[in-house]
N, C-alpha and C. Protein backbone atom coordinates (compact mmCIF):
# COMPACT_ATOMS: atom_id res chain seq x y z
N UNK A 1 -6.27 -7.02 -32.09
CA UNK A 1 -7.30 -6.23 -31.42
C UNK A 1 -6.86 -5.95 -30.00
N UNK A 2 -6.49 -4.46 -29.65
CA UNK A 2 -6.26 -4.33 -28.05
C UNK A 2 -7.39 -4.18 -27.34
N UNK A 3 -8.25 -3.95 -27.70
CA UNK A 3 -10.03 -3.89 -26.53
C UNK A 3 -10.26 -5.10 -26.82
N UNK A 4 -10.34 -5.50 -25.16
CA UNK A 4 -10.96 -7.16 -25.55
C UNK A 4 -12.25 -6.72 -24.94
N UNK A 5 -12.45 -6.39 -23.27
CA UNK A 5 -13.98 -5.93 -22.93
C UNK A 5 -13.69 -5.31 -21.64
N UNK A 6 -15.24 -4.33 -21.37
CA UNK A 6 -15.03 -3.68 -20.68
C UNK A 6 -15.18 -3.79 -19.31
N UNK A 7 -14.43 -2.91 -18.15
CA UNK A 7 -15.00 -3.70 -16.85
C UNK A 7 -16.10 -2.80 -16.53
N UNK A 8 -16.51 -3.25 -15.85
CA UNK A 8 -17.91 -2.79 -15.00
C UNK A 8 -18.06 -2.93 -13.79
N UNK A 9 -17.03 -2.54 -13.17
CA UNK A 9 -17.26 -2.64 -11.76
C UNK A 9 -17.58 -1.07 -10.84
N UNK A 10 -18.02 -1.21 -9.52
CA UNK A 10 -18.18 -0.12 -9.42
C UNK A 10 -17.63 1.17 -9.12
N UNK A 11 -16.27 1.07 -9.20
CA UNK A 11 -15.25 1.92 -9.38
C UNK A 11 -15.04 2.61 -11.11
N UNK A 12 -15.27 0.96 -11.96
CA UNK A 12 -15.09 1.65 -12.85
C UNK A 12 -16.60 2.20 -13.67
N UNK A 13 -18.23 2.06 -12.94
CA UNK A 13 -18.64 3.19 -13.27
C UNK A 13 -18.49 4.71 -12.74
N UNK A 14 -18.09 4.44 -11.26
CA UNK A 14 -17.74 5.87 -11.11
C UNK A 14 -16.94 6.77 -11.58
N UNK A 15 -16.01 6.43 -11.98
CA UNK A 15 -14.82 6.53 -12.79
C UNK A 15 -15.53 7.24 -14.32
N UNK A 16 -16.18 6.39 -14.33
CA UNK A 16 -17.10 6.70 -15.52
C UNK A 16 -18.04 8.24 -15.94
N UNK A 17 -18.76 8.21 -14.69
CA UNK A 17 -19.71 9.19 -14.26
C UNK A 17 -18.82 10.78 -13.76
N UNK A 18 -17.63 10.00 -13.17
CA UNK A 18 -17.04 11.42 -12.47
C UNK A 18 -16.23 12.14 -13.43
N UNK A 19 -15.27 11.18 -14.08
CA UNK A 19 -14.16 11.59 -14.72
C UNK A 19 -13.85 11.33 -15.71
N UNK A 20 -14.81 11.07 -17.01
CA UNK A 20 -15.40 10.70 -17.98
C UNK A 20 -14.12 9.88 -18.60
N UNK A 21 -13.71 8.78 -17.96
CA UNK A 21 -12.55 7.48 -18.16
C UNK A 21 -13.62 6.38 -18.23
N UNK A 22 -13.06 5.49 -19.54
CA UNK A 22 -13.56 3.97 -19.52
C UNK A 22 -12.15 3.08 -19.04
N UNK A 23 -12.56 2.01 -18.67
CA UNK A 23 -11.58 0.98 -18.05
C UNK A 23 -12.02 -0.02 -19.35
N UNK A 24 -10.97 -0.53 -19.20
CA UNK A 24 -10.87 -2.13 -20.28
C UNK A 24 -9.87 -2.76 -19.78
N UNK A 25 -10.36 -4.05 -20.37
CA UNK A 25 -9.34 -5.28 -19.72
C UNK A 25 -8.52 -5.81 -21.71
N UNK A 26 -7.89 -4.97 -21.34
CA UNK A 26 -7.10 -5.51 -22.37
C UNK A 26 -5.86 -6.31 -23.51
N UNK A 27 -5.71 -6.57 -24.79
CA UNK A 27 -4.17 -7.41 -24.79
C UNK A 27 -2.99 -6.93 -24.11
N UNK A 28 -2.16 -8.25 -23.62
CA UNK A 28 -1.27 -7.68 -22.77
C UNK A 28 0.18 -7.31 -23.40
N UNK A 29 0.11 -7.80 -25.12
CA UNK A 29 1.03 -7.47 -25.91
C UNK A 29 0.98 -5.73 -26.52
N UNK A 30 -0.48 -5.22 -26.31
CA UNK A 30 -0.63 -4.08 -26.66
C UNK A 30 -0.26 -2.91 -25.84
N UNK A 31 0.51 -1.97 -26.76
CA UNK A 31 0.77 -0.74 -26.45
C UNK A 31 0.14 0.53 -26.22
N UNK A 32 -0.01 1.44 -25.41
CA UNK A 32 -0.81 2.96 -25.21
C UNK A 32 -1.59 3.49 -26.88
N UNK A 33 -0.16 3.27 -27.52
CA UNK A 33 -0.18 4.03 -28.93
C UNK A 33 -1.39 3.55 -29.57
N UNK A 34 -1.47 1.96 -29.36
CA UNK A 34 -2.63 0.97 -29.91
C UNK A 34 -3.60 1.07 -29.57
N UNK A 35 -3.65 1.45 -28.41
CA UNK A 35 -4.69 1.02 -27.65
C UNK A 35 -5.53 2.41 -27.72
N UNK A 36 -4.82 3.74 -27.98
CA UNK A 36 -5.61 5.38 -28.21
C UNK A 36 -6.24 4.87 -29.85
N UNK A 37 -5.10 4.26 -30.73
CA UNK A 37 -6.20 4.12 -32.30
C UNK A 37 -7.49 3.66 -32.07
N UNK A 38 -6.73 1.99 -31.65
CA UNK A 38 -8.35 1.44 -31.63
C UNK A 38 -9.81 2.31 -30.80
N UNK A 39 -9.42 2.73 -29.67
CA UNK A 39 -10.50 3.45 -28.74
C UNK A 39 -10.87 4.44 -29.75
N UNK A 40 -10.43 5.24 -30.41
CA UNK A 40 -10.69 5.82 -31.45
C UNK A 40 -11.29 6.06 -32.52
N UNK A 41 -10.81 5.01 -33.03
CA UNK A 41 -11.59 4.35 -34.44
C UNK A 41 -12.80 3.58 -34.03
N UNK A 42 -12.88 2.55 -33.13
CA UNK A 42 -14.03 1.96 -32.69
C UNK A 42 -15.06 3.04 -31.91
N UNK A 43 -15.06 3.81 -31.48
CA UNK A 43 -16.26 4.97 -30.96
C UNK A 43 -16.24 5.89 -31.05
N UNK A 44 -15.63 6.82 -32.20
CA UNK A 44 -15.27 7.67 -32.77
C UNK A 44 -15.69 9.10 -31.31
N UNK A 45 -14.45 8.89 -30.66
CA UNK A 45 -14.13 9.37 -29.55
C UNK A 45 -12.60 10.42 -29.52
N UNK A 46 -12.63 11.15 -28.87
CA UNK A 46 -11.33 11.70 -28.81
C UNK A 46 -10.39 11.27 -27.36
N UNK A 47 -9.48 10.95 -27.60
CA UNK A 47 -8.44 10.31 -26.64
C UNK A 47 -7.63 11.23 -25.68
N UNK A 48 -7.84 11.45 -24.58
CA UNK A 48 -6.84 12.74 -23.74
C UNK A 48 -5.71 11.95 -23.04
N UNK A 49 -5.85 10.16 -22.77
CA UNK A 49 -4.52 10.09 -21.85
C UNK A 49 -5.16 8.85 -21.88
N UNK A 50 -3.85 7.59 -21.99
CA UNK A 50 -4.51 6.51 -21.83
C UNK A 50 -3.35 6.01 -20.56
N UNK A 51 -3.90 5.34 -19.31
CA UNK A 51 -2.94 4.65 -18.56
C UNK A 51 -3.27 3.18 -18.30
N UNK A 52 -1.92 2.67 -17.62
CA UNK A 52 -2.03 1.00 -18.40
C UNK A 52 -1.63 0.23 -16.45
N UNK A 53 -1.92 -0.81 -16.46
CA UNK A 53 -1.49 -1.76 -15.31
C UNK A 53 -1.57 -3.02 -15.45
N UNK A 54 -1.23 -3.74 -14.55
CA UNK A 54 -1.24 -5.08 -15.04
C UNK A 54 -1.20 -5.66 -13.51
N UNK A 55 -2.99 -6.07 -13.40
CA UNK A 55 -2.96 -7.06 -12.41
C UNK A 55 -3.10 -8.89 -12.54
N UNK A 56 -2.93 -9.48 -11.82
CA UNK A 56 -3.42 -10.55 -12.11
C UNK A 56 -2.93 -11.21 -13.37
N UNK A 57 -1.39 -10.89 -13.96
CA UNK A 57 -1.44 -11.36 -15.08
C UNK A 57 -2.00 -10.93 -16.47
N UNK A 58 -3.16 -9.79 -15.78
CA UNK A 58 -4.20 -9.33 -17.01
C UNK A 58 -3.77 -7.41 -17.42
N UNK A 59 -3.67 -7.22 -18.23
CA UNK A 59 -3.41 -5.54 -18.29
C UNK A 59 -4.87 -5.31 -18.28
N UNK A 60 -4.60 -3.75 -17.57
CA UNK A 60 -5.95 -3.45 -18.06
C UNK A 60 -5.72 -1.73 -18.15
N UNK A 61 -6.53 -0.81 -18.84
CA UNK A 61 -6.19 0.20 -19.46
C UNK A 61 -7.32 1.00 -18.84
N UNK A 62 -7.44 1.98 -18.22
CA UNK A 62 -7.93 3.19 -17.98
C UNK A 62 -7.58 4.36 -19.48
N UNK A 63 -8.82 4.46 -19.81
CA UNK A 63 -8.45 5.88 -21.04
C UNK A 63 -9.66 7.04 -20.71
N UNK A 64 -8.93 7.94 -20.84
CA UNK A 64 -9.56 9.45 -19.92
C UNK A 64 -9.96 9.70 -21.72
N UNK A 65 -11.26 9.91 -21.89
CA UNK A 65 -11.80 10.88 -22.92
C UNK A 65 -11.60 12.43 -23.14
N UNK A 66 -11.60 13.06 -24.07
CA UNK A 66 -11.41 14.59 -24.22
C UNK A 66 -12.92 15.03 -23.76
N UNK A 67 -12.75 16.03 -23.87
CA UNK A 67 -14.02 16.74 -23.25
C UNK A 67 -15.05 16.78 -23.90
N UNK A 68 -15.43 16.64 -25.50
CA UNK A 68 -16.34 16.79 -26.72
C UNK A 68 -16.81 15.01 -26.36
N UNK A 69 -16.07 14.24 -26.15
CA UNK A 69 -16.33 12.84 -25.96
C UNK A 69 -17.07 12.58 -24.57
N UNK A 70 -18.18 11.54 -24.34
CA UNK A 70 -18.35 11.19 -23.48
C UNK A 70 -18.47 9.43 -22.72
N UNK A 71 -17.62 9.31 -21.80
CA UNK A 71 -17.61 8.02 -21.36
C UNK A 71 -18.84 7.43 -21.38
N UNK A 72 -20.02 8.05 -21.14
CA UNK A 72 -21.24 7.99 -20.53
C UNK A 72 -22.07 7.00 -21.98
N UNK A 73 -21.92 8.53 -23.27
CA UNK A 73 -22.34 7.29 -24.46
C UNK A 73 -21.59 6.34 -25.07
N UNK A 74 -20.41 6.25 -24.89
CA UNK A 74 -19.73 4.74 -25.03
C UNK A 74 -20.58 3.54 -24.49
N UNK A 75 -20.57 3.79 -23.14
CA UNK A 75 -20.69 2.94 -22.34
C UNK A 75 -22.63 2.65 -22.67
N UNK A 76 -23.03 3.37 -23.27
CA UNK A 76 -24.37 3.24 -23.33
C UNK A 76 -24.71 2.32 -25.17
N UNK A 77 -23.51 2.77 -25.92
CA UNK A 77 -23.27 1.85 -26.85
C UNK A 77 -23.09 0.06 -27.08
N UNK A 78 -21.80 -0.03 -25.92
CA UNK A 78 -21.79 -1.26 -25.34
C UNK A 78 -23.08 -1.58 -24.67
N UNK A 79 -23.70 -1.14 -24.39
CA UNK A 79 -24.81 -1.59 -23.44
C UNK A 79 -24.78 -1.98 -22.10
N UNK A 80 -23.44 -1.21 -21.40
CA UNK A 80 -23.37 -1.43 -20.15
C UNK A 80 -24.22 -0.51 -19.53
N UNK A 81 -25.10 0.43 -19.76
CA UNK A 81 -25.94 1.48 -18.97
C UNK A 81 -27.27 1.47 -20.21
């Protein structure tokens, strides 16, 4: 499983609101390629660009939604809003 959970901080709701990207803190063995299925298959979402970093030891993944998709009801799925 590459989505472990999501952040919620307040960068990454703005992020959210502005530029319809979710952030996740995710496996650090997992790849872009993995990480667009799962986002995919789990919120039946369309994927425009996923980018990756690694602070703290921890990766964590910024993925920009297509335009038909919205960060907004993801995030309202999880129940972060």
């Amino acid at each position: 499983m590459a989505l472990m959970k999501p952040i919620t901080t307040e960068k990454a709701i703005r992020l959210m609101e502005l530029e319809n990207k979710m952030t996740f803190l995710v496996d650090r063995r997992s790849n872009k390629t993995e990480i667009r299925r799962e986002m995919e298959k789990t919120f039946s979402v369309k994927v425009e660009k996923v980018s990756t970093h690694i602070i703290n030891n921890q990766k964590i993944a910024t993925i920009k939604l297509k335009e038909g998709s919205q960060a907004i009801d993801v995030a309202t799925k999880l129940g972060l809003i």
